[in-house]
Protein backbone atom coordinates (compact mmCIF):
# COMPACT_ATOMS: atom_id res chain seq x y z
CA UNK A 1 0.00 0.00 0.00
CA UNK A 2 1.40 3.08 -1.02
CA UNK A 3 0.43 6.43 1.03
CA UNK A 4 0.06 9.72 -0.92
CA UNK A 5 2.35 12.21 0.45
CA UNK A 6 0.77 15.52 -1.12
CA UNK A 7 -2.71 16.84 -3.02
CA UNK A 8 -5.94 17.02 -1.23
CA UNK A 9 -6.92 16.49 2.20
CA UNK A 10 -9.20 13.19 2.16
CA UNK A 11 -12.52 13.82 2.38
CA UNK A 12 -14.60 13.59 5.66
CA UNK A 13 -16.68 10.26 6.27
CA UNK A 14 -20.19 9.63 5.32
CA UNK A 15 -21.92 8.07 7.91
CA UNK A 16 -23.64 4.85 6.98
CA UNK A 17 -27.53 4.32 8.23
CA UNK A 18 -26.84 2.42 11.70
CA UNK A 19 -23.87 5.58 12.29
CA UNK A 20 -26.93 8.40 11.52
CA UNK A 21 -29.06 6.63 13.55
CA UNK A 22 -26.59 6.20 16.87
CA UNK A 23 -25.11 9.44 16.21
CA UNK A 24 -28.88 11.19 16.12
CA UNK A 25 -29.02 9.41 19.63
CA UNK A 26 -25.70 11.18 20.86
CA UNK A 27 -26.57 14.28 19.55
CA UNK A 28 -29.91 14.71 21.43
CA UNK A 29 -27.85 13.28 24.49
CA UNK A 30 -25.62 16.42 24.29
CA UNK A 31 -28.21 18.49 23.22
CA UNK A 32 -30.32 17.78 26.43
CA UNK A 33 -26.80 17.87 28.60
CA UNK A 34 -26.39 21.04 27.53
CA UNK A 35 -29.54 22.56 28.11
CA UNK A 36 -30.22 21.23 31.39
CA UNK A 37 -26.64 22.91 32.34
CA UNK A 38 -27.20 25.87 30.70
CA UNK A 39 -28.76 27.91 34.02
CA UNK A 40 -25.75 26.45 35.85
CA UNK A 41 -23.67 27.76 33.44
CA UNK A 42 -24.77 31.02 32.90
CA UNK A 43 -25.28 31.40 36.85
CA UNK A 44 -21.17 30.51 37.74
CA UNK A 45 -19.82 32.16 34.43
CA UNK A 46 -22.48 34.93 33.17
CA UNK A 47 -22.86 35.55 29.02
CA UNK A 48 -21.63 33.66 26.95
CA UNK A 49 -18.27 36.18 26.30
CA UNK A 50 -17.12 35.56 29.77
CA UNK A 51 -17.53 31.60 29.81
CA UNK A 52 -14.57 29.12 30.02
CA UNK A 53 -13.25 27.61 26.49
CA UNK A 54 -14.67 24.18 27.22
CA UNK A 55 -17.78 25.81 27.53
CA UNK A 56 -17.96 27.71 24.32
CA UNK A 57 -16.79 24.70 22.50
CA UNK A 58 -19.57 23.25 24.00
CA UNK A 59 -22.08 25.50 23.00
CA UNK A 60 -20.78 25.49 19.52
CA UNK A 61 -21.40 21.49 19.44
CA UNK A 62 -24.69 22.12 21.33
CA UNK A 63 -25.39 24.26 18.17
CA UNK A 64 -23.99 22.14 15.63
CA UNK A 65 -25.94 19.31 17.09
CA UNK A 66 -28.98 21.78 16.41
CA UNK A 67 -28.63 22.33 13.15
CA UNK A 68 -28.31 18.71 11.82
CA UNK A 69 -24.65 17.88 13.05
CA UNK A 70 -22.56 20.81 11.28
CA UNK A 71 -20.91 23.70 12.18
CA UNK A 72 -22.54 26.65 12.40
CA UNK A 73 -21.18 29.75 13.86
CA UNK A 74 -22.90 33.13 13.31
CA UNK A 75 -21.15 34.63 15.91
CA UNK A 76 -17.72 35.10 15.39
CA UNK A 77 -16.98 32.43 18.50
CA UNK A 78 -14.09 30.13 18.00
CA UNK A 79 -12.88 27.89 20.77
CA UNK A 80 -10.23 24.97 21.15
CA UNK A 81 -10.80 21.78 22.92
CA UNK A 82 -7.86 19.22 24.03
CA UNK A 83 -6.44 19.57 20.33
CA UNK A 84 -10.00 20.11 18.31
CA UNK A 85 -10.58 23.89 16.98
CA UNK A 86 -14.05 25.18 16.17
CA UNK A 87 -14.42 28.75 14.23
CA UNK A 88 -16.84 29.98 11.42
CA UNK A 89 -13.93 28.65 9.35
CA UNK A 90 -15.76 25.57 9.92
CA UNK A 91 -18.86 26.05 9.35
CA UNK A 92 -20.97 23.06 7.21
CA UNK A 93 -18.02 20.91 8.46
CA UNK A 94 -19.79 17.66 10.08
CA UNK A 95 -18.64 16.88 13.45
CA UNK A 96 -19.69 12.86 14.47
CA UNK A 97 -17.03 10.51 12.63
CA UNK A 98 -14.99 13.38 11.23
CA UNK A 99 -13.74 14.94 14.17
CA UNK A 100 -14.96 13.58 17.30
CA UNK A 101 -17.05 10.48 18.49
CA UNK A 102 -19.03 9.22 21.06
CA UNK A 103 -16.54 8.70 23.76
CA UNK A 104 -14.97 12.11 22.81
CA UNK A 105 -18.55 13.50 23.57
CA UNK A 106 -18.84 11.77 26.72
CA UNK A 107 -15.39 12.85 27.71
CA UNK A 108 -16.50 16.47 26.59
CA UNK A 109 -19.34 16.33 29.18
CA UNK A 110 -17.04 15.29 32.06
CA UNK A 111 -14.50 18.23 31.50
CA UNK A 112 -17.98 20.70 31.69
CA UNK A 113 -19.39 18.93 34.22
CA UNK A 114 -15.49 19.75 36.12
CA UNK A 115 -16.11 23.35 35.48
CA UNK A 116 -19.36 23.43 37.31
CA UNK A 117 -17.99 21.84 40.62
């Protein structure tokens, strides 16, 4: 097997029915996380301009999540989590099986979840 050293970047994954499915499952999951933290959150840490990065990256999965599993930023928010980097650059870039799966999701939750302590 030879490995291409230069042209393109490869393209992202297409999720196959059973992946849609699941990942439709972990997307409400987050979705509701988020939501039922988000009164928490805003109590500790105030708008969304003064919140912790793992928070805004957060919010901009929450969002993504919302708007059929792609990146949408309208706002001009970037934020970086562990090594992942989320701007408008982004945006129509699908998240589940391209950059991040259900165990990085559930690890996701438990760094928030160590912010609201």
């Amino acid at each position: 097997m030879t490995i291409d050293q230069g042209g393109p970047p490869p393209k992202p994954s297409i999720p196959d029915g059973i992946q849609r499915l699941w990942g439709s499952f972990y997307q409400q999951a987050f979705i509701t996380y988020f939501e039922t933290n988000r009164d928490d959150i805003e109590a500790k840490f105030g708008t969304t301009k003064f919140w912790p990065e793992t928070l805004t990256f957060g919010r901009i999965l929450r969002n993504a999540f919302a708007h059929g599993g792609t990146i949408e930023i309208r706002d001009k928010a970037a934020a970086t989590w562990r090594s992942l980097t989320y701007s408008d650059a982004q945006n129509g870039r699908q998240v589940l099986y391209n950059d991040m799966s259900q165990g990085d999701l559930t690890i996701l939750m438990l760094d928030m979840d160590e912010l609201l302590l």
